[in-house]
C-alpha atoms as a PDB file:
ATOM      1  CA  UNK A   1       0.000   0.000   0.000  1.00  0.00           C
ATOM      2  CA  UNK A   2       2.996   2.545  -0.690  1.00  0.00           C
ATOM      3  CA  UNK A   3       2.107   5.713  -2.163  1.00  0.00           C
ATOM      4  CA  UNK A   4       4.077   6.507  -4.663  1.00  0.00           C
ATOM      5  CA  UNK A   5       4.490   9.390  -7.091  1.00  0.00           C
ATOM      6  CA  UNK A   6       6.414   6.922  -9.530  1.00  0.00           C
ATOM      7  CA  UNK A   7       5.324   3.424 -10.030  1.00  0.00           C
ATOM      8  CA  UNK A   8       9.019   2.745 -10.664  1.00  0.00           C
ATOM      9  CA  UNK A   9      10.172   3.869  -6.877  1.00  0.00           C
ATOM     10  CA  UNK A  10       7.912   1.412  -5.403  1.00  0.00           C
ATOM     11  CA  UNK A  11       8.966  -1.494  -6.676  1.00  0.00           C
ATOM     12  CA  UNK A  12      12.481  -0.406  -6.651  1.00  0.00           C
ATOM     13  CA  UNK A  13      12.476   0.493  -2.737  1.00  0.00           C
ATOM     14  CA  UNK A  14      10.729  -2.529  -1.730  1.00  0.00           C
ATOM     15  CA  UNK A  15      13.083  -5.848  -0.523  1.00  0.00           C
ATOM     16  CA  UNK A  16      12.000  -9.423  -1.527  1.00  0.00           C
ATOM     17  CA  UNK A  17      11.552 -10.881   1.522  1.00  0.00           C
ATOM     18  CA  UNK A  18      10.958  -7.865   4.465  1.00  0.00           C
ATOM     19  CA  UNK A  19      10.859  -8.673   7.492  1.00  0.00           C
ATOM     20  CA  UNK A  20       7.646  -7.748  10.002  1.00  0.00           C
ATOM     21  CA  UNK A  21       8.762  -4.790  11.570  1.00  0.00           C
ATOM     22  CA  UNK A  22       6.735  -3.963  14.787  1.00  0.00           C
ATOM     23  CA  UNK A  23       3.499  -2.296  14.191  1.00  0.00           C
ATOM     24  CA  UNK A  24       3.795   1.518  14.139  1.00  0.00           C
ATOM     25  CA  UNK A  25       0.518   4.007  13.346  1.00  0.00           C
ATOM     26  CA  UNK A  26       0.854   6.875  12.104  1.00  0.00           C
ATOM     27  CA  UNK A  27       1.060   9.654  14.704  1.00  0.00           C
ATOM     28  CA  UNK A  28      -1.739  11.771  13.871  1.00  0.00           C
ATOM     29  CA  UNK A  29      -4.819  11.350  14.436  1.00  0.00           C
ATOM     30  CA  UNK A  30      -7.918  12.780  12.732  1.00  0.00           C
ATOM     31  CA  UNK A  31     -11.792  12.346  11.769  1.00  0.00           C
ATOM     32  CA  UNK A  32     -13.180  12.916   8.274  1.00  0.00           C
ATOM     33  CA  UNK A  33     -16.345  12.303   6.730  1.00  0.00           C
ATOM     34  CA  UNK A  34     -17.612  11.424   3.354  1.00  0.00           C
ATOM     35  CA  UNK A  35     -21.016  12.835   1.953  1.00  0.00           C
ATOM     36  CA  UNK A  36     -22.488  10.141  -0.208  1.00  0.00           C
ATOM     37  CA  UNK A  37     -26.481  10.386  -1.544  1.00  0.00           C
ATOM     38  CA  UNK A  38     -27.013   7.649   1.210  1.00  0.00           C
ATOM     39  CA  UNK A  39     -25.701  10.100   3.801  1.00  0.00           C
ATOM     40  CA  UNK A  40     -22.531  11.340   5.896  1.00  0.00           C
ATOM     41  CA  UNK A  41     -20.090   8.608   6.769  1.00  0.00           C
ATOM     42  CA  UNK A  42     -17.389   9.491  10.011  1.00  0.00           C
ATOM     43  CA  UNK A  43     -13.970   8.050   9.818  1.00  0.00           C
ATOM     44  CA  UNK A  44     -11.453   8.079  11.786  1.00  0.00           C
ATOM     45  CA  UNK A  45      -8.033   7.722   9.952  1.00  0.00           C
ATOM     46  CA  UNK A  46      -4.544   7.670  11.069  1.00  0.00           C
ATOM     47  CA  UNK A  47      -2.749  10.917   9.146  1.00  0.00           C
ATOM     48  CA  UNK A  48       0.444   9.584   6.659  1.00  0.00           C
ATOM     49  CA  UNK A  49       1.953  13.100   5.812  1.00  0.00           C
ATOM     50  CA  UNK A  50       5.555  11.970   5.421  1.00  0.00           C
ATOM     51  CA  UNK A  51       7.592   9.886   2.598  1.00  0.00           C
ATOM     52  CA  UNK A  52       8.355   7.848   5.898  1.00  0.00           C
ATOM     53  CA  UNK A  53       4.381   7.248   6.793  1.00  0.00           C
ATOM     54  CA  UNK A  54       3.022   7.229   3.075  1.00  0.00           C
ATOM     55  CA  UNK A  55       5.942   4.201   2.028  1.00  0.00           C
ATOM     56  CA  UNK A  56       4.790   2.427   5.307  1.00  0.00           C
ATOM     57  CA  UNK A  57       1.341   2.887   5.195  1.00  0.00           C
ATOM     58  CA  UNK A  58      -0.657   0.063   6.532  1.00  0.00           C
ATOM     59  CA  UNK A  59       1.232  -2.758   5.761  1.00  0.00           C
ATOM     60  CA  UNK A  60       2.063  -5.673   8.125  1.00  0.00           C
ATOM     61  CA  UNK A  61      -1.782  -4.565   9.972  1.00  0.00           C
ATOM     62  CA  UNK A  62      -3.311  -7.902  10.098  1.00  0.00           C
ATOM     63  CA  UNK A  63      -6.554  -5.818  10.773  1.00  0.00           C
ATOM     64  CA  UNK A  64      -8.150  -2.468  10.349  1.00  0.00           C
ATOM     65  CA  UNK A  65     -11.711  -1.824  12.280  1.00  0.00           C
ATOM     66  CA  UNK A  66     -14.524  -0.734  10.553  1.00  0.00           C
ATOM     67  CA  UNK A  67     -15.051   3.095  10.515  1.00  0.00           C
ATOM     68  CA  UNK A  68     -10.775   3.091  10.700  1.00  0.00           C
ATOM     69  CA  UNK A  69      -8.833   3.789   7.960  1.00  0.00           C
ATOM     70  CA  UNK A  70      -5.232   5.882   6.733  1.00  0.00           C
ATOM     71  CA  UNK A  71      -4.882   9.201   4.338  1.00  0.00           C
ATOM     72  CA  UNK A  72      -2.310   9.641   2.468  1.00  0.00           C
ATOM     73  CA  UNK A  73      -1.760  13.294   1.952  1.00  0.00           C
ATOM     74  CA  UNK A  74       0.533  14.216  -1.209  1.00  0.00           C
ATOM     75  CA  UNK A  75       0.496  17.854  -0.138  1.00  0.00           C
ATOM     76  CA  UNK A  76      -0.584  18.477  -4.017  1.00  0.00           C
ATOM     77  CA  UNK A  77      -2.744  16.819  -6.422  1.00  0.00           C
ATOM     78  CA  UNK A  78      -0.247  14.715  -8.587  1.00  0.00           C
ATOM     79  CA  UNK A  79      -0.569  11.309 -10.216  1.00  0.00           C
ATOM     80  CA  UNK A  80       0.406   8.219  -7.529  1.00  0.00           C
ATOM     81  CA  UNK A  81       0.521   4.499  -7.658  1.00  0.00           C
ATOM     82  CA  UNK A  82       0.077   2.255  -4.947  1.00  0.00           C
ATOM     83  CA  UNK A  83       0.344  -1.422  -4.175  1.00  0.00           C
ATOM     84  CA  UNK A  84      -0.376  -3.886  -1.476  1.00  0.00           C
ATOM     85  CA  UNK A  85       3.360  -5.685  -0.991  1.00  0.00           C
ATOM     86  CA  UNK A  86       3.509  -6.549   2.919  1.00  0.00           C
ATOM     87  CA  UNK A  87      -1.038  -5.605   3.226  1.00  0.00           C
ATOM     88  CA  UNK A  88      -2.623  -8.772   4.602  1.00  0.00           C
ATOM     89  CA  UNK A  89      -6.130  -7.053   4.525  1.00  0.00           C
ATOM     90  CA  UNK A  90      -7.616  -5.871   1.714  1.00  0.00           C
ATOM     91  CA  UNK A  91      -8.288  -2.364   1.416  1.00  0.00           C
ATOM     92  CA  UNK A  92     -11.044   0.072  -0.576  1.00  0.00           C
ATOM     93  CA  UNK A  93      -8.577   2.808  -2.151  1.00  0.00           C
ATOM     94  CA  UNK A  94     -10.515   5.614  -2.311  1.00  0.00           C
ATOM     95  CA  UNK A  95      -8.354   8.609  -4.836  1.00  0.00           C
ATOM     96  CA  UNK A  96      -9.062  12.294  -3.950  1.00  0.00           C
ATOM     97  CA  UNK A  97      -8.792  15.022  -5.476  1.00  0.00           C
ATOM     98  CA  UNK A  98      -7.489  18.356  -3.992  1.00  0.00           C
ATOM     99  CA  UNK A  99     -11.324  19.741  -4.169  1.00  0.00           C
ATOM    100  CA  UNK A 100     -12.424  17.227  -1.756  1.00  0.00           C
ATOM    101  CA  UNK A 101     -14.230  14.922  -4.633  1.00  0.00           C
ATOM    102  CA  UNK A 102     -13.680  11.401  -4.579  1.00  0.00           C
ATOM    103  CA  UNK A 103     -11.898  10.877  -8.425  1.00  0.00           C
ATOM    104  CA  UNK A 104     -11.982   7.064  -8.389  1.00  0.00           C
ATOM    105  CA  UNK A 105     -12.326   3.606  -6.435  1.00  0.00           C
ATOM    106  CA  UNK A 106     -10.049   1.153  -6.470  1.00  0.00           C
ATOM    107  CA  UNK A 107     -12.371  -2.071  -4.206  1.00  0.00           C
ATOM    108  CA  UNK A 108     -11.180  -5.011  -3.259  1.00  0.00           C
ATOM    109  CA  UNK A 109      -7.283  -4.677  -3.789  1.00  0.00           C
ATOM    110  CA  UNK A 110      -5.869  -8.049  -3.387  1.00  0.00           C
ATOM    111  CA  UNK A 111      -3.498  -8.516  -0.026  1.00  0.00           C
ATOM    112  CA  UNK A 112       0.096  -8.692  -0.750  1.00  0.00           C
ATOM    113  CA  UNK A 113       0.136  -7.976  -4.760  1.00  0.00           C
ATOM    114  CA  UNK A 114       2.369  -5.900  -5.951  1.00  0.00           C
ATOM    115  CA  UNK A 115       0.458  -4.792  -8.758  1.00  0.00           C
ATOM    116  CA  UNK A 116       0.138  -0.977  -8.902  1.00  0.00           C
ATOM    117  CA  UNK A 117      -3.206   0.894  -8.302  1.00  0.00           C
ATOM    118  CA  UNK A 118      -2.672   4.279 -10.527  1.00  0.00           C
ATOM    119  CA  UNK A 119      -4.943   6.877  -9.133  1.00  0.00           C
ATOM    120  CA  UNK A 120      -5.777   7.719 -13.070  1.00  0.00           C
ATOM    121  CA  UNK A 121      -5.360  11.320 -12.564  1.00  0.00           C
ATOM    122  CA  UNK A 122      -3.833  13.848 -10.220  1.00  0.00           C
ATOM    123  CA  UNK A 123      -5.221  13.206  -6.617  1.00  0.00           C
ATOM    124  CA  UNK A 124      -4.011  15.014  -3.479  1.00  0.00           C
ATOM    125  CA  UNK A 125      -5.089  12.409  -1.145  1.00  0.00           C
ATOM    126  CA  UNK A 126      -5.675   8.308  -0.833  1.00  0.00           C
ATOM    127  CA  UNK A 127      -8.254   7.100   1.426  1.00  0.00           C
ATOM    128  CA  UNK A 128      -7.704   3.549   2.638  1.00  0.00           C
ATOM    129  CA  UNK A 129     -10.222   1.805   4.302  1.00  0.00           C
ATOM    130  CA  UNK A 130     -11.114  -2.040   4.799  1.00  0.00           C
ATOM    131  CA  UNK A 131     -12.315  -3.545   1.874  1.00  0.00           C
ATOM    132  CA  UNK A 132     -16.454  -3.938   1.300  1.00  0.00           C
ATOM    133  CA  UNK A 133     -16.789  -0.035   2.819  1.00  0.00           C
ATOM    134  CA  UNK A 134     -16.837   1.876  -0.177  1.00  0.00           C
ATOM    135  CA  UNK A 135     -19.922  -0.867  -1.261  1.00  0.00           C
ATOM    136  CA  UNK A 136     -21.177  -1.448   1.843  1.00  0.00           C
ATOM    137  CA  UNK A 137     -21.908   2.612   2.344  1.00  0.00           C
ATOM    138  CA  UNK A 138     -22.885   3.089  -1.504  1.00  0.00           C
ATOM    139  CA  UNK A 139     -19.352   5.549  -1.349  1.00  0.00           C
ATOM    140  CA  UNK A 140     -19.120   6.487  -4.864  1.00  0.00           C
ATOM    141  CA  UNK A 141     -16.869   8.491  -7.384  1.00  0.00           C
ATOM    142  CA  UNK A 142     -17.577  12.316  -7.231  1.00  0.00           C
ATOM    143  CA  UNK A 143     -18.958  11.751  -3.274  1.00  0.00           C
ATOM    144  CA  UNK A 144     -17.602  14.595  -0.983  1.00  0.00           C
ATOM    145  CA  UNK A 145     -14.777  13.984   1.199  1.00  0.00           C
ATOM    146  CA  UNK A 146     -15.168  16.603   4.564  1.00  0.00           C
ATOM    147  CA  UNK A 147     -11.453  17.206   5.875  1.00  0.00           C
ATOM    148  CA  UNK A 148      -9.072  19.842   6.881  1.00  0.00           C
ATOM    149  CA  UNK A 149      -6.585  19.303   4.132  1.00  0.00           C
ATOM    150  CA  UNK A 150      -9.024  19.914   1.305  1.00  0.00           C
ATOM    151  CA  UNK A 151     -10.211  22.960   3.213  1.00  0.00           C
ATOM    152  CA  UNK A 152     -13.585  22.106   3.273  1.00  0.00           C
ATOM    153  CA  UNK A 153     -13.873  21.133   7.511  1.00  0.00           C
ATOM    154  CA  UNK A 154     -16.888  21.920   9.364  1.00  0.00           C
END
């Protein structure tokens, strides 16, 4: 689940065989919600600002609650790639653009593949979540995502 601007850097940073380093969050904390035409949806997400926290990201979790998730925060909107190498849950991906708007879904992504995820266009921010959420909640492209760093917080 590395966030990467270039697909390249991912796959070139990443060792065969890691191994489990001790579970780490992020250290920031922070709720968000996403406005979807079957209503408002709270998460709370751990904050992956860094190169340190976005390259990390949530692998070697072997769970993530419901309602829980990580964003990635790119700072700007720019094209990224991401994979699950080292994810033993799968994840929603949920691609943001700098406005706020959901720009596309990526469901279901498949534990420990290192197939790359392109966001498809320039996104500021990544969503992750557990996977089934973004169904489960009828989350769709162009839904409203309700945070500080797209400058749209209650």
């Amino acid at each position: 689940m590395i966030g990467v601007v270039g697909a390249t850097r991912a796959l070139a940073q990443a060792p065969a065989q890691a191994p489990a380093p001790a579970q780490s969050p992020a250290q920031v904390q922070d709720t968000l919600e996403i406005v979807s035409a079957s209503g408002v949806h709270a998460f709370t997400v751990e904050l992956a600002t860094n190169d340190a926290e976005r390259e990390r990201g949530l692998m070697y979790r072997r769970e993530l609650p419901e309602g829980h998730g990580m964003l990635f925060d790119f700072k700007r909107d720019q094209p990224v790639s991401f994979w699950m190498h080292n994810t033993y849950v799968s994840l929603d991906m949920m691609f943001i653009r700098g406005d706020g708007r959901i720009a596309r879904i990526e469901e279901n992504a498949q534990p420990e593949s290192d197939r790359l995820i392109p966001s498809g266009v320039p996104v500021r921010a990544v969503l992750e979540v557990i996977a089934g959420t973004a169904h489960a909640l009828g989350i769709k492209a162009g839904d409203r995502v309700i945070s500080p760093i797209f400058g749209n917080s209650h």
